[in-house]
N, C-alpha and C. Protein backbone atom coordinates (compact mmCIF):
# COMPACT_ATOMS: atom_id res chain seq x y z
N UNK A 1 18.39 -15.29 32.96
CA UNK A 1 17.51 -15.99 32.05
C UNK A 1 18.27 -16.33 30.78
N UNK A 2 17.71 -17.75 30.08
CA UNK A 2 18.65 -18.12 29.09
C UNK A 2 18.34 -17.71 27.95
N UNK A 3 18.92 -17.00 26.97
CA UNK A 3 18.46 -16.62 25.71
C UNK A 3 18.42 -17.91 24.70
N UNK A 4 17.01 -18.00 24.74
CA UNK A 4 16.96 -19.60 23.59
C UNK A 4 16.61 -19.31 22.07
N UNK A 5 17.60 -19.54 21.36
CA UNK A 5 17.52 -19.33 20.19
C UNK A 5 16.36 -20.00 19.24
N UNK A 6 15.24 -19.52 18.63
CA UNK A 6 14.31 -20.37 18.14
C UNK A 6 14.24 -20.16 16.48
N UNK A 7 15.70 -20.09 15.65
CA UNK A 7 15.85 -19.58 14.62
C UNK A 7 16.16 -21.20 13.75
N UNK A 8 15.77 -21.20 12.87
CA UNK A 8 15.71 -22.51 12.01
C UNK A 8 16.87 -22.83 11.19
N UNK A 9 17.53 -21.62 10.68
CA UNK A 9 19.00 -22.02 9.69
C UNK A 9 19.80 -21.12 11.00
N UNK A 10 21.19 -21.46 11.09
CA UNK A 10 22.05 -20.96 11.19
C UNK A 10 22.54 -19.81 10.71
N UNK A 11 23.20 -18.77 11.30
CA UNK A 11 22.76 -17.33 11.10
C UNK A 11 24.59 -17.09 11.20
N UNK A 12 25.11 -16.04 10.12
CA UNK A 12 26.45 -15.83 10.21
C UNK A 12 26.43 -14.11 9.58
N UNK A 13 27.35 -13.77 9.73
CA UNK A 13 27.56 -11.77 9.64
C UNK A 13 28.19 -11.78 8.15
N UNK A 14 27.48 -10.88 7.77
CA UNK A 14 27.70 -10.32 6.15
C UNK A 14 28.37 -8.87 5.84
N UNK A 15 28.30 -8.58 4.83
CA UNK A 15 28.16 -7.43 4.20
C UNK A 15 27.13 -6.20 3.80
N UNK A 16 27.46 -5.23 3.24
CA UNK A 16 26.50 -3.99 3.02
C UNK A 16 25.51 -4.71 2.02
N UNK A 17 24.31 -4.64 1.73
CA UNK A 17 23.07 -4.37 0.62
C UNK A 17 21.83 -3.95 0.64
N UNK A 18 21.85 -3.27 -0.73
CA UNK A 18 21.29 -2.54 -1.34
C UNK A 18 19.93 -3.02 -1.01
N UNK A 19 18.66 -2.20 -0.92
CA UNK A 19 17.45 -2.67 -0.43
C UNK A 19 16.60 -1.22 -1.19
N UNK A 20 15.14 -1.95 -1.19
CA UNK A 20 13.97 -1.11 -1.23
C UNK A 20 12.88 -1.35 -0.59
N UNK A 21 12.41 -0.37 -0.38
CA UNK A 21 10.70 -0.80 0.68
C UNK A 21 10.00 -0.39 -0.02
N UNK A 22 8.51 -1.52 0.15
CA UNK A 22 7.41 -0.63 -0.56
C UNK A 22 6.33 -1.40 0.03
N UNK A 23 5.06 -1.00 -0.05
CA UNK A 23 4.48 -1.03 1.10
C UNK A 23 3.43 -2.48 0.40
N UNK A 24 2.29 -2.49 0.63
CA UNK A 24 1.61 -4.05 0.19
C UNK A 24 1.01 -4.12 -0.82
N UNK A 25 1.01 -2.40 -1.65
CA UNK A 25 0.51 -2.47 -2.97
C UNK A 25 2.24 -2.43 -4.11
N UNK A 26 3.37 -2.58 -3.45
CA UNK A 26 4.32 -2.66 -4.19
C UNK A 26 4.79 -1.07 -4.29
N UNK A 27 4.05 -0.29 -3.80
CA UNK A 27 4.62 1.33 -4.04
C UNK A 27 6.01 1.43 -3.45
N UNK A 28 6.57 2.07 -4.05
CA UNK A 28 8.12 2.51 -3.67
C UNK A 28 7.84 3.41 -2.31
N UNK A 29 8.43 3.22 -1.41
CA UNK A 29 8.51 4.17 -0.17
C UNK A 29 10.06 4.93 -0.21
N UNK A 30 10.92 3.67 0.00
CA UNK A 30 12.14 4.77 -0.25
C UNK A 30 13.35 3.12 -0.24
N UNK A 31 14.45 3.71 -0.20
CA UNK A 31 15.72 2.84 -0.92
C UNK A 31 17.09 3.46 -0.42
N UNK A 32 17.73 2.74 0.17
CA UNK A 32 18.74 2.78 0.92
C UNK A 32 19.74 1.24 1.07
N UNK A 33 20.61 1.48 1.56
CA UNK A 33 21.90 0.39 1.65
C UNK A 33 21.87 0.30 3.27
N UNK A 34 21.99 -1.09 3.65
CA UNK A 34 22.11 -1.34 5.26
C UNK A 34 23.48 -2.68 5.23
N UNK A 35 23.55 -2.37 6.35
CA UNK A 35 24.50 -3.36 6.92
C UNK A 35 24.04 -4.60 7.41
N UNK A 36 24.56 -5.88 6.73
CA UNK A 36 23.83 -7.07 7.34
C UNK A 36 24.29 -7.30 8.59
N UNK A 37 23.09 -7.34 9.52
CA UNK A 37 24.21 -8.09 11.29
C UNK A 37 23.83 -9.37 10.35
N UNK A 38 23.29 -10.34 10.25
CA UNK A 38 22.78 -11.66 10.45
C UNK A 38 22.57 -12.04 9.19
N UNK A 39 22.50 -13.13 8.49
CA UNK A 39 21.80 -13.51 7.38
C UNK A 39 22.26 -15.52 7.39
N UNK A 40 20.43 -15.56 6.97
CA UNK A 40 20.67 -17.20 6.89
C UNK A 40 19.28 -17.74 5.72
N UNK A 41 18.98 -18.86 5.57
CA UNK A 41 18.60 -19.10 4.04
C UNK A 41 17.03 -18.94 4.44
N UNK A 42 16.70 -18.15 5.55
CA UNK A 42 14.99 -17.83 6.21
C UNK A 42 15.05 -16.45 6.30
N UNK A 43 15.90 -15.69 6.58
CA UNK A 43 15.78 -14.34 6.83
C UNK A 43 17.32 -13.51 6.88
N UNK A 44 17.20 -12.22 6.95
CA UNK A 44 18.10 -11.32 7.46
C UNK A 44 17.85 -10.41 8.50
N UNK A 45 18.80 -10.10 9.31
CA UNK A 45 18.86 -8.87 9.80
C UNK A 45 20.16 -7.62 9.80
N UNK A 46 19.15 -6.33 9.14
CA UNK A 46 19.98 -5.42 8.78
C UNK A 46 19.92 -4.48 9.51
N UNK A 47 20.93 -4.02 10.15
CA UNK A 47 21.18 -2.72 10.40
C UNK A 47 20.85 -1.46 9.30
N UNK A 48 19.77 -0.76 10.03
CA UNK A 48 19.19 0.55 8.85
C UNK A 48 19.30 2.24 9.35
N UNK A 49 19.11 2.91 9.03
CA UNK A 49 19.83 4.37 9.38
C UNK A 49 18.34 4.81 9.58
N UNK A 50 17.18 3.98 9.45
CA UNK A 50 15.65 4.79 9.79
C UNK A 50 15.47 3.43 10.09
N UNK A 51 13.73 3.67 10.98
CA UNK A 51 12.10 2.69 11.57
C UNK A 51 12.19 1.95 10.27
N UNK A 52 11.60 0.74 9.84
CA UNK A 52 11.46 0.32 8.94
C UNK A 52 9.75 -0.15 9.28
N UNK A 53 8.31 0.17 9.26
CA UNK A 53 7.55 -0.58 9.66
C UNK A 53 6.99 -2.30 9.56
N UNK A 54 6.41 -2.40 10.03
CA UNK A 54 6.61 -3.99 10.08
C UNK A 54 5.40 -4.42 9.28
N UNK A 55 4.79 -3.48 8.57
CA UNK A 55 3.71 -3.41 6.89
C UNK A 55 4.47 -3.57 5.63
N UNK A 56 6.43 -3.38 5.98
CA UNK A 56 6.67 -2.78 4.62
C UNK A 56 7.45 -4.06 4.32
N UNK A 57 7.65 -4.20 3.25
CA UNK A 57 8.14 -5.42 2.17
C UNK A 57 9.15 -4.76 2.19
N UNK A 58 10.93 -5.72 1.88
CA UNK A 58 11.95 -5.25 1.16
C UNK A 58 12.38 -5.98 -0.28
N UNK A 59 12.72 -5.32 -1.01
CA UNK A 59 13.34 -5.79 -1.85
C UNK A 59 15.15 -6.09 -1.85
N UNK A 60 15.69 -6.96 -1.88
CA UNK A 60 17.75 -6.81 -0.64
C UNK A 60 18.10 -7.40 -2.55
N UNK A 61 19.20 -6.89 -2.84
CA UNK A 61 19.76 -7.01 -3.81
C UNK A 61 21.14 -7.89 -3.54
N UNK A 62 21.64 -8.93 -4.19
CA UNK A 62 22.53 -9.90 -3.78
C UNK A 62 23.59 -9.90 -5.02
N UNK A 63 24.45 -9.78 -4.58
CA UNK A 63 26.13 -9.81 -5.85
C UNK A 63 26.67 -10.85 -5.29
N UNK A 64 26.78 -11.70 -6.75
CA UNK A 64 27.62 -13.18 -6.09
C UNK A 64 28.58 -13.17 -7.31
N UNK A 65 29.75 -12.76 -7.29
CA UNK A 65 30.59 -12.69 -8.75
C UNK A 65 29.58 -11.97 -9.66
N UNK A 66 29.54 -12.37 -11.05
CA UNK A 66 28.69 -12.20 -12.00
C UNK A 66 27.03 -12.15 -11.92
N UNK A 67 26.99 -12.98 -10.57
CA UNK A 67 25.13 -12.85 -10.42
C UNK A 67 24.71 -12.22 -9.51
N UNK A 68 23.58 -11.46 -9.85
CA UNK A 68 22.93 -10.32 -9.42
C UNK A 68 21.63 -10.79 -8.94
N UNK A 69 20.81 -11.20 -7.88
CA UNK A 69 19.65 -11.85 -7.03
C UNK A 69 18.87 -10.81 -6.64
N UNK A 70 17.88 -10.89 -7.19
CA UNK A 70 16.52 -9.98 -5.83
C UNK A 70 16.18 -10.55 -5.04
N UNK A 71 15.99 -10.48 -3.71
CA UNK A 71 14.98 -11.43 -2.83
C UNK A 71 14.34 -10.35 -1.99
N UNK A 72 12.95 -11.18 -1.81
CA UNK A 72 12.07 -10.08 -1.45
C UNK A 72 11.39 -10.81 0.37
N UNK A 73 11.39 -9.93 1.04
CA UNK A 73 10.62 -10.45 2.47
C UNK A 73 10.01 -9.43 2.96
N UNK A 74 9.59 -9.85 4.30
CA UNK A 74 8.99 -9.11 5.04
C UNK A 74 9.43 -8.95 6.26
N UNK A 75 9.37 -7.65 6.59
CA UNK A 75 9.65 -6.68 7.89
C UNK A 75 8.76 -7.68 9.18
N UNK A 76 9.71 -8.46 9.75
CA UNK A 76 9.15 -8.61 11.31
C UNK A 76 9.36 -8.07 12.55
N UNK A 77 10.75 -7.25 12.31
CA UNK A 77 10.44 -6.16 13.88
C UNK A 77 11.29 -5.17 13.14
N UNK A 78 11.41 -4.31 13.99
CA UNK A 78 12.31 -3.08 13.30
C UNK A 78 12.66 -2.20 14.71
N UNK A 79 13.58 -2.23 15.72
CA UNK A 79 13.86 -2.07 16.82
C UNK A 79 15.26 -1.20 16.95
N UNK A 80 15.54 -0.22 17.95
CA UNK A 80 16.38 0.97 18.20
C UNK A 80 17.43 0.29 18.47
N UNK A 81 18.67 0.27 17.84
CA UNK A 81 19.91 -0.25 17.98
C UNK A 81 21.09 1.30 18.35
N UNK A 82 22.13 1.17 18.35
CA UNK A 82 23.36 1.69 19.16
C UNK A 82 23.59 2.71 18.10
N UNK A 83 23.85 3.92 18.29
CA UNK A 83 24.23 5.35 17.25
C UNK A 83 23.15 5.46 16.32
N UNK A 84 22.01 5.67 17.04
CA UNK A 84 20.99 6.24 16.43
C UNK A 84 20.41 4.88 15.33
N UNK A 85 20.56 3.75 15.11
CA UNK A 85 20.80 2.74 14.30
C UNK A 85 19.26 2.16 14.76
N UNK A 86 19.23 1.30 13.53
CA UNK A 86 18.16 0.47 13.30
C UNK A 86 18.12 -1.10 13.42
N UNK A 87 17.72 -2.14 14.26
CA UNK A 87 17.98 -3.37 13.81
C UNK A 87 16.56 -3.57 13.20
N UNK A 88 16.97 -4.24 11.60
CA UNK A 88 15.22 -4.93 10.97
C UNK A 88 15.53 -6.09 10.43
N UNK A 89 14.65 -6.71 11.47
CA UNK A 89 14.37 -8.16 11.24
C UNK A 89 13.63 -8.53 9.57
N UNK A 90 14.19 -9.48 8.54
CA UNK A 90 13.09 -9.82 7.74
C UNK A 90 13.13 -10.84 7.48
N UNK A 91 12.03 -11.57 7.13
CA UNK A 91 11.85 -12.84 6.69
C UNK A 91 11.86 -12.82 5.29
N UNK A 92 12.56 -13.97 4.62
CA UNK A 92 12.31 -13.79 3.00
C UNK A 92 11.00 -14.89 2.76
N UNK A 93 10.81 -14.09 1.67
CA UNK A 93 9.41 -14.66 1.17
C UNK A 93 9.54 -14.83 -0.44
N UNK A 94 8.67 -15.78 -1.34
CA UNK A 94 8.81 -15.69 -2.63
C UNK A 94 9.99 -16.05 -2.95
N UNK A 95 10.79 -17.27 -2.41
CA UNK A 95 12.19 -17.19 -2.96
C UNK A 95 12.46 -18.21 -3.54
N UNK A 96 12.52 -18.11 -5.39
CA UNK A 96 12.69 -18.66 -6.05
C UNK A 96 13.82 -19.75 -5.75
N UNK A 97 13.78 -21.01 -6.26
CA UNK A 97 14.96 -21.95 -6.19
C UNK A 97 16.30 -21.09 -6.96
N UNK A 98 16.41 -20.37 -7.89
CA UNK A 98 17.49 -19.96 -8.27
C UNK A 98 17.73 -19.03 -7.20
N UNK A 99 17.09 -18.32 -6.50
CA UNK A 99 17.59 -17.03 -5.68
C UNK A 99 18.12 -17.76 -4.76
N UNK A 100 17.42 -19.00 -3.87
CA UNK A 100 17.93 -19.65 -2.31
C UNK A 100 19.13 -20.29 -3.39
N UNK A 101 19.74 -20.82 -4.59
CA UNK A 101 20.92 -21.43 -4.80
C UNK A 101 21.98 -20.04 -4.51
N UNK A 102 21.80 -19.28 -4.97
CA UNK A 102 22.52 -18.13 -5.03
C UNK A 102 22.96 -17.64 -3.46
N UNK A 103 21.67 -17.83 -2.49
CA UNK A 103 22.01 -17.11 -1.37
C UNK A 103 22.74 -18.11 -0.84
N UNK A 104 22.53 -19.95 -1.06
CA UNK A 104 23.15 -20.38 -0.04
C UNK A 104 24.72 -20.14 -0.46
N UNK A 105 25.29 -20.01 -1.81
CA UNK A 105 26.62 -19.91 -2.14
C UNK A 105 27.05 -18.99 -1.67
N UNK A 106 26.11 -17.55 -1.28
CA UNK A 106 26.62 -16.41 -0.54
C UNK A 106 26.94 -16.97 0.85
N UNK A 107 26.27 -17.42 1.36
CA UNK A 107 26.46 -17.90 2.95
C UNK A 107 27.62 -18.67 3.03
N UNK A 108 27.77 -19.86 2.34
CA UNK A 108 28.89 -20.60 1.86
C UNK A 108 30.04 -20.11 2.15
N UNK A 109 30.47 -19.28 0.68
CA UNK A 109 31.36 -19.06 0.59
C UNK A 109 31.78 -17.71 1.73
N UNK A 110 30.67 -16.63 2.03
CA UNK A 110 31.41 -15.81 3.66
C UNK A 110 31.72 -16.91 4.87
N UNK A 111 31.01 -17.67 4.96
CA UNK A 111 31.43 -18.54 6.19
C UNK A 111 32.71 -19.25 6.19
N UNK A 112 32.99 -19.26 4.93
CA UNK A 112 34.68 -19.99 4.75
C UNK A 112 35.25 -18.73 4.44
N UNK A 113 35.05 -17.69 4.71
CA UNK A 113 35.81 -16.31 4.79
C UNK A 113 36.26 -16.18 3.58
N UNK A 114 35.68 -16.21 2.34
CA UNK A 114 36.18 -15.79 0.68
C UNK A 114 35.74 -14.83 0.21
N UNK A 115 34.39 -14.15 1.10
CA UNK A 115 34.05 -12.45 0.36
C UNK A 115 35.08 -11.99 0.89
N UNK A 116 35.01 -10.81 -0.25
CA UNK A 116 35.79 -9.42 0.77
C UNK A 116 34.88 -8.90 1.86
N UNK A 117 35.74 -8.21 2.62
CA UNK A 117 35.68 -7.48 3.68
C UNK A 117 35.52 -8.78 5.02
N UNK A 118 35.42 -9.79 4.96
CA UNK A 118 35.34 -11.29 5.69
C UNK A 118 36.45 -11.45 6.57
């Protein structure tokens, strides 16, 4: 069977960030650093060291040189990956025109291999 991709931006492999969950009244649940598998200008997916439920909001923190981005989404699956690992799907939501300028320069510039660790 053919795996048909039904994803809207183009999707390329990142780096570690910083994240928080909190649930739909904004309460802090807890805060941890994941590994991006995926990221594109609709969503991410991070590799997480716990379940993430699919109620909880993240907050993903973004370093681009000098600028520092919040972007905030929502948990659409959160599924058992390889060494005990987490894959969580999120969709971003609320994303200001300055935050999507910021993320697309992040995407940008990893896809032409100029972050570290790239």
């Amino acid at each position: 069977m053919k795996n048909e991709n039904k994803r809207r931006h183009k999707r390329i492999d990142s780096l570690n960030l910083s994240y928080i969950c909190v649930d739909e009244n904004d309460v802090l649940i807890r805060q941890s650093m994941g590994r991006t598998l995926n990221v594109s200008e609709s969503g991410i997916c991070l590799e997480t060291h716990f379940a993430i439920d699919t109620s909880t909001f993240l907050t993903l923190t973004i370093a681009l040189a000098d600028t520092l981005v919040e972007i905030r989404g929502k948990v659409i699956y959160c599924r058992p990956a390889e060494s005990d690992m987490f894959e969580t799907g999120v969709e971003f939501i609320d994303l200001s025109q300055s935050s999507l300028a910021v993320l697309k320069e992040f995407i940008t510039l990893f896809n032409d291999g100029e972050l570290a660790g790239n």
